[in-house]
C-alpha atoms as a PDB file:
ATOM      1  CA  UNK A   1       2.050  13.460 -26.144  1.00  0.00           C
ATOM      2  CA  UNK A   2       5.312  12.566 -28.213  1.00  0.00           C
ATOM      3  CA  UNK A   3       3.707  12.054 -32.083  1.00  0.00           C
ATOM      4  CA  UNK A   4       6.966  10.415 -34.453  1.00  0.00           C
ATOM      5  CA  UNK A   5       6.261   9.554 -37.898  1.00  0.00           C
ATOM      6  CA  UNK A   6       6.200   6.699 -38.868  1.00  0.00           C
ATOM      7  CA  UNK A   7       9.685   5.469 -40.702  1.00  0.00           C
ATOM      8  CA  UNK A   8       9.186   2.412 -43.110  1.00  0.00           C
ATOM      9  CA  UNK A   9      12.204   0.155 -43.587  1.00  0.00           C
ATOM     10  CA  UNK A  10      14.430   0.989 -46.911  1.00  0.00           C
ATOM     11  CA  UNK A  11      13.654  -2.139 -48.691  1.00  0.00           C
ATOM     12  CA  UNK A  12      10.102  -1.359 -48.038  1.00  0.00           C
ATOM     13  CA  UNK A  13      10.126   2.239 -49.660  1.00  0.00           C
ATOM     14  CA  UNK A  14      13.063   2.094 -52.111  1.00  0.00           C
ATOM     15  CA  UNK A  15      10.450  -0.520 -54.042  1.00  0.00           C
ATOM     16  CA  UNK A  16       9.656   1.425 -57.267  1.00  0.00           C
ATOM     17  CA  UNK A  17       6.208  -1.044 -58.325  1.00  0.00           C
ATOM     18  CA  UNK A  18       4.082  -0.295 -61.513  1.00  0.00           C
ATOM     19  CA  UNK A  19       0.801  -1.596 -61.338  1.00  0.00           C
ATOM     20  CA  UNK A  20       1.674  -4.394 -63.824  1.00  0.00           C
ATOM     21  CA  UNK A  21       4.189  -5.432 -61.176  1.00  0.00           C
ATOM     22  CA  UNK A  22       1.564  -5.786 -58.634  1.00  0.00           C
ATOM     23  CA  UNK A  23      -0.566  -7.571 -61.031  1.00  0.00           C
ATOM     24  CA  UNK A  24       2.105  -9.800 -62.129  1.00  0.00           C
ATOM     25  CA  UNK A  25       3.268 -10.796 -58.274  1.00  0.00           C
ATOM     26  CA  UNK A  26      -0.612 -11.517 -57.177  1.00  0.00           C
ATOM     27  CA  UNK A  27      -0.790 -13.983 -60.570  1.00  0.00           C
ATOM     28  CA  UNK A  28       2.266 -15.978 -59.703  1.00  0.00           C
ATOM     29  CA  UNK A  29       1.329 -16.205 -56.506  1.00  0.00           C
ATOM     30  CA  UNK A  30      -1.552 -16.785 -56.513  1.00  0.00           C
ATOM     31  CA  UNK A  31      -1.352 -19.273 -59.693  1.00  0.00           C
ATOM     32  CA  UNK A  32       1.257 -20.932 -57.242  1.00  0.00           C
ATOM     33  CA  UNK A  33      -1.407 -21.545 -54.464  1.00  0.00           C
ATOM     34  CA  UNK A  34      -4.034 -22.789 -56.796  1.00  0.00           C
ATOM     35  CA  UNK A  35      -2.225 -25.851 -58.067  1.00  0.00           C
ATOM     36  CA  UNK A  36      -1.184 -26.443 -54.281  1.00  0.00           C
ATOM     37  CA  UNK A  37      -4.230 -26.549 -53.325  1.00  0.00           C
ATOM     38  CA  UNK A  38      -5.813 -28.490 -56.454  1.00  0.00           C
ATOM     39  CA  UNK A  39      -3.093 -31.274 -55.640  1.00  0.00           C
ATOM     40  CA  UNK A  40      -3.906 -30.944 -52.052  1.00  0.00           C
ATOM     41  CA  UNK A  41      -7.284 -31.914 -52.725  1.00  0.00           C
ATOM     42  CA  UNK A  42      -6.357 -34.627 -55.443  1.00  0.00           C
ATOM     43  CA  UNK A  43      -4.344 -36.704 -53.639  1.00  0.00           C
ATOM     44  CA  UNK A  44      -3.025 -37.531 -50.228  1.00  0.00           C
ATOM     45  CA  UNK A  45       0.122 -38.995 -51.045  1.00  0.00           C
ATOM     46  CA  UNK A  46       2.441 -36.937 -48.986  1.00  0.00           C
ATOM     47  CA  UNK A  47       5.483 -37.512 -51.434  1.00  0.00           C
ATOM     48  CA  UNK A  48       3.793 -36.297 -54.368  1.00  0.00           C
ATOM     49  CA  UNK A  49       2.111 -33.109 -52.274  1.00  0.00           C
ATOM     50  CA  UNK A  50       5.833 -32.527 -51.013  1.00  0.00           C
ATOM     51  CA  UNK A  51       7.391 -32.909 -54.628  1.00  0.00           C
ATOM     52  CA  UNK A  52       4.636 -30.824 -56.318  1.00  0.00           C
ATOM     53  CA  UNK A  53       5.292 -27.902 -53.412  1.00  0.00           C
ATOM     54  CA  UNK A  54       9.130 -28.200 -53.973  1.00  0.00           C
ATOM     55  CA  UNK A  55       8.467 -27.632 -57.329  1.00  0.00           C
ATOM     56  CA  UNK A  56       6.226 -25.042 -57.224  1.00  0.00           C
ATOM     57  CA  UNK A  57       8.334 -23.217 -54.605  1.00  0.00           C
ATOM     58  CA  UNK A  58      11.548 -23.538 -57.138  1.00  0.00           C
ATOM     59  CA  UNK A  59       9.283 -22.160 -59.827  1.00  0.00           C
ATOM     60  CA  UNK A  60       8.209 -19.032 -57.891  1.00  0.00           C
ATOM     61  CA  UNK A  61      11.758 -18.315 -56.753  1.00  0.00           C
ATOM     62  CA  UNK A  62      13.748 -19.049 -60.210  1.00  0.00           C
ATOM     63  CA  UNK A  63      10.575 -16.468 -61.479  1.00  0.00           C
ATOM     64  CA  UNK A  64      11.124 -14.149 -58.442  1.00  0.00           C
ATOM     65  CA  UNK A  65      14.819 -13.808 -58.473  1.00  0.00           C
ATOM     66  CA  UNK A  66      15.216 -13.624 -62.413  1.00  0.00           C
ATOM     67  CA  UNK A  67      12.980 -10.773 -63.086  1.00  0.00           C
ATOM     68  CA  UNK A  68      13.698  -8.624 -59.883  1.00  0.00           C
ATOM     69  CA  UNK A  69      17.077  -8.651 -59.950  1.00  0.00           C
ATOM     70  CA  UNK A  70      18.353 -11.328 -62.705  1.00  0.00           C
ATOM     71  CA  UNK A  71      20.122 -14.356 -61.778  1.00  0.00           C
ATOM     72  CA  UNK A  72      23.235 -13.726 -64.324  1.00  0.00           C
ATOM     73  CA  UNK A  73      24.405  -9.904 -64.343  1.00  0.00           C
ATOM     74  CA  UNK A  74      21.326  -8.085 -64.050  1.00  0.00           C
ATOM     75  CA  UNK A  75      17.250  -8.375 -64.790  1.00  0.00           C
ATOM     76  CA  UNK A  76      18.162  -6.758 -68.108  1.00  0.00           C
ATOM     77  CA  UNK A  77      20.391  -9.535 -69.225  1.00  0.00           C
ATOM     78  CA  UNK A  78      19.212 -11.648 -72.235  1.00  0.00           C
ATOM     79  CA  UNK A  79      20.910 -14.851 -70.926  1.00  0.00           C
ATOM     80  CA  UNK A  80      18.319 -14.664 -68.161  1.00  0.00           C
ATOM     81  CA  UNK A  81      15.376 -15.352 -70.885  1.00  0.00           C
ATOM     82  CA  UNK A  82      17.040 -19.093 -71.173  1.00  0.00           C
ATOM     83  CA  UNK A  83      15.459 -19.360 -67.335  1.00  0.00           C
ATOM     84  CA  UNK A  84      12.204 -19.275 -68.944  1.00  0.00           C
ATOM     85  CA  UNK A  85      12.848 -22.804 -70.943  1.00  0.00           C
ATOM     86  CA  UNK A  86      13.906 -24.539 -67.752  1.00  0.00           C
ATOM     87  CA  UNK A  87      10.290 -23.406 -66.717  1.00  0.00           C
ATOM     88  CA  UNK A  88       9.287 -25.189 -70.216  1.00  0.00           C
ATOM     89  CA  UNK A  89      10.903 -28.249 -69.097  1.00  0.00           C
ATOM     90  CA  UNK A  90       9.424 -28.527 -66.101  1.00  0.00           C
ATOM     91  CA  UNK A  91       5.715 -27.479 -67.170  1.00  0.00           C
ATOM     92  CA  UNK A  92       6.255 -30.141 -70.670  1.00  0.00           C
ATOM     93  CA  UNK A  93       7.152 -32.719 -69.089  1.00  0.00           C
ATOM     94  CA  UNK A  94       4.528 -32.567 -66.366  1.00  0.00           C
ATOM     95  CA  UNK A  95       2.527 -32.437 -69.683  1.00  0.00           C
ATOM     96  CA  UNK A  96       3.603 -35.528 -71.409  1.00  0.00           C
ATOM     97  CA  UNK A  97       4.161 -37.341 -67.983  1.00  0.00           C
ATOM     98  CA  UNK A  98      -0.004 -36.729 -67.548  1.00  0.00           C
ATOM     99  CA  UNK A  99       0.889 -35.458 -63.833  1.00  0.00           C
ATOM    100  CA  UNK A 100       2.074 -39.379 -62.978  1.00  0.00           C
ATOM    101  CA  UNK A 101       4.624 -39.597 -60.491  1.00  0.00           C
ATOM    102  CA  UNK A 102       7.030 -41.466 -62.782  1.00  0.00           C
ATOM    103  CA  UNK A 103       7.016 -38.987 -65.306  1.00  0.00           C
ATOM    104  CA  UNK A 104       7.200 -36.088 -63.506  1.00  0.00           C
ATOM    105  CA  UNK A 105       9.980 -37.557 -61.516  1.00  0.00           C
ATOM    106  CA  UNK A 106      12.046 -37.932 -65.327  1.00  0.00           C
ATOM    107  CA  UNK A 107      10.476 -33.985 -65.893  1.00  0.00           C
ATOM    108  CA  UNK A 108      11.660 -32.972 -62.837  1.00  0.00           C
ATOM    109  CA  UNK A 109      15.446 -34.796 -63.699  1.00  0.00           C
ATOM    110  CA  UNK A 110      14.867 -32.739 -66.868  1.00  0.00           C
ATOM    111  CA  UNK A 111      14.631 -29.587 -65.194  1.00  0.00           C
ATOM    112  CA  UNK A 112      17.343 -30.161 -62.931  1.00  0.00           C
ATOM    113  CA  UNK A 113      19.421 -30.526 -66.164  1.00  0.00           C
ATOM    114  CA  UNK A 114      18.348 -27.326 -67.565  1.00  0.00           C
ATOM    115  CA  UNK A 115      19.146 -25.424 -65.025  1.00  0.00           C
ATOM    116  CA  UNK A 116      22.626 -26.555 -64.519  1.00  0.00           C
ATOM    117  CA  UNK A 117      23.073 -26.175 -68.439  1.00  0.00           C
ATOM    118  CA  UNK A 118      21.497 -22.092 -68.370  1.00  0.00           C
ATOM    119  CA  UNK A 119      25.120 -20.666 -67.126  1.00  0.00           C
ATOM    120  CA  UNK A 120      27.076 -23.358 -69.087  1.00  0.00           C
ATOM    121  CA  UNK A 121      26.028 -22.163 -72.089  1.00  0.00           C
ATOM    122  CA  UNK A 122      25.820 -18.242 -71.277  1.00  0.00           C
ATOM    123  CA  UNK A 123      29.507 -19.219 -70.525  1.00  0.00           C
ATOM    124  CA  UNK A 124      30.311 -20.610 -73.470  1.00  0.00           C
ATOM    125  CA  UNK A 125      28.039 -17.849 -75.228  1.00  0.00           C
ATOM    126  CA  UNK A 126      30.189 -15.361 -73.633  1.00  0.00           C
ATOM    127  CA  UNK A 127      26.771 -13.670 -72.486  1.00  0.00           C
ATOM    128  CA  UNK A 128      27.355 -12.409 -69.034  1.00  0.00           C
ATOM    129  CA  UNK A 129      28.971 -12.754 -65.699  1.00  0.00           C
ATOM    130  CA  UNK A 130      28.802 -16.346 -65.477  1.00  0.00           C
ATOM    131  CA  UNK A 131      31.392 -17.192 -63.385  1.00  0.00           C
ATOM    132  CA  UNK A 132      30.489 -15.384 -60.057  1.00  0.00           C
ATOM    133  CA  UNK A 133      29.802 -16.933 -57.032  1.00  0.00           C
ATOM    134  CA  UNK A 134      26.017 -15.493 -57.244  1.00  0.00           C
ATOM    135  CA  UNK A 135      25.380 -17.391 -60.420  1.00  0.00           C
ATOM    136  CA  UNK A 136      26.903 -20.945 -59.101  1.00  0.00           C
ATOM    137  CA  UNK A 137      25.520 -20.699 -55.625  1.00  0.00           C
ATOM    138  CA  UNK A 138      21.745 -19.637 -57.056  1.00  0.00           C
ATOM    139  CA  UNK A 139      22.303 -22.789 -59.839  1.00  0.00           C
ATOM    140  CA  UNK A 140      23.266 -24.649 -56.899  1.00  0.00           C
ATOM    141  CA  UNK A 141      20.222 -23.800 -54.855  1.00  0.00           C
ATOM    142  CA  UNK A 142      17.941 -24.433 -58.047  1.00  0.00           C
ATOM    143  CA  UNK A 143      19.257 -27.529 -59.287  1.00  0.00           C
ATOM    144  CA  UNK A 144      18.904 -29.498 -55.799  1.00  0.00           C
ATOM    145  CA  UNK A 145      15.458 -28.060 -55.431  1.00  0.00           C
ATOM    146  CA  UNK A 146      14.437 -29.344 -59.208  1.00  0.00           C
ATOM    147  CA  UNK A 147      16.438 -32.844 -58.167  1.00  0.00           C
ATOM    148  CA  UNK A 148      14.550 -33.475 -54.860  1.00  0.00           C
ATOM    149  CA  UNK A 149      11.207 -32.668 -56.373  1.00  0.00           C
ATOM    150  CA  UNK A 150      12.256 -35.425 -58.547  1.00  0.00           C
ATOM    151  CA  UNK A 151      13.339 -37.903 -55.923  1.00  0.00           C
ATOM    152  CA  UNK A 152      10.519 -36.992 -53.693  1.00  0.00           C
ATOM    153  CA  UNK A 153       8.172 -37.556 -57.716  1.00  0.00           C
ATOM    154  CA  UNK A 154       9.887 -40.808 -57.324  1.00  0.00           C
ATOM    155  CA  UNK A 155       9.263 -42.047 -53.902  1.00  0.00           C
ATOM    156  CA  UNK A 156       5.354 -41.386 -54.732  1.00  0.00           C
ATOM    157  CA  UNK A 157       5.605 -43.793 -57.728  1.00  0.00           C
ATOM    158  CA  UNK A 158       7.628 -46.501 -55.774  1.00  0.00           C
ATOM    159  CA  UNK A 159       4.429 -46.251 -52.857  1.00  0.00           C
ATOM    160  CA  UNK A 160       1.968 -47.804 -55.619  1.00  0.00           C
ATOM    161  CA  UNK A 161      -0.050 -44.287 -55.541  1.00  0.00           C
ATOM    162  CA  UNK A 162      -0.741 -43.259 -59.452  1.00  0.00           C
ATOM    163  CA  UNK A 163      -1.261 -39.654 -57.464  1.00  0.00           C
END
């Protein structure tokens, strides 16, 4: 009988994971699936469940992406901090809005805005390597995600639902 060992993929064992990293991956994720599941339950509007999982999703990824590997230069990049107030944005304005579909659709405009203005002003901060393709292609990628959480916020208003 031919016994190999077992070879795990690079990506798999190159990961160098404190505990607080584990911790911190099976909170976001799993504060991610919560409010899925709370809206799930709340409502069966199918625009606003869409709109709150875009959302959600472009939370967990702008999270994801910015503190494994950073979004402008690297994870140990200051100017990536000024990700954490689009995340302000979006949460404040879901605040003020009171979770209606109206007002998260102007939050979720909001966002969209504050993303596009992060590299803009690192730019004009001189604070990193703004101008890569990397940066413009992830703010891109962000940016229509925050925008069709909003237009999908909006449909669910326009269908008479409050939720």
């Amino acid at each position: 009988m031919n016994t190999r060992p077992i070879s795990l993929p690079h990506w798999l064992t190159d990961m160098n994971w404190t505990a607080f990293d584990f911790i911190f991956a099976f909170v976001l994720l799993g504060s991610v699936v919560l409010i899925f599941t709370l809206v799930m339950r709340k409502t069966d509007n199918t625009a606003f469940r869409s709109a709150t999982g875009v959302a959600l999703a472009a939370a967990f990824m702008l999270v994801w992406a910015n503190g494994a590997v950073g979004i402008i230069g690297d994870e140990h990049n200051d100017a990536n901090m000024m990700y954490s107030g689009v995340l302000l944005v979006a949460i404040i304005g879901a605040i003020i809005a009171r979770f209606r579909p109206q007002g998260l659709a102007r939050a979720m405009y909001a966002t969209t805005i504050a993303q596009v203005l992060v590299p803009v002003i690192a730019l004009i901060a001189g604070l990193g390597p703004v101008a890569s393709w990397d940066v413009l292609v992830l703010t891109a990628f962000f940016g229509v995600l925050w925008f069709v959480s909003a237009r999908l916020f909006q449909r669910s208003a326009r269908s008479g639902n409050d939720r």
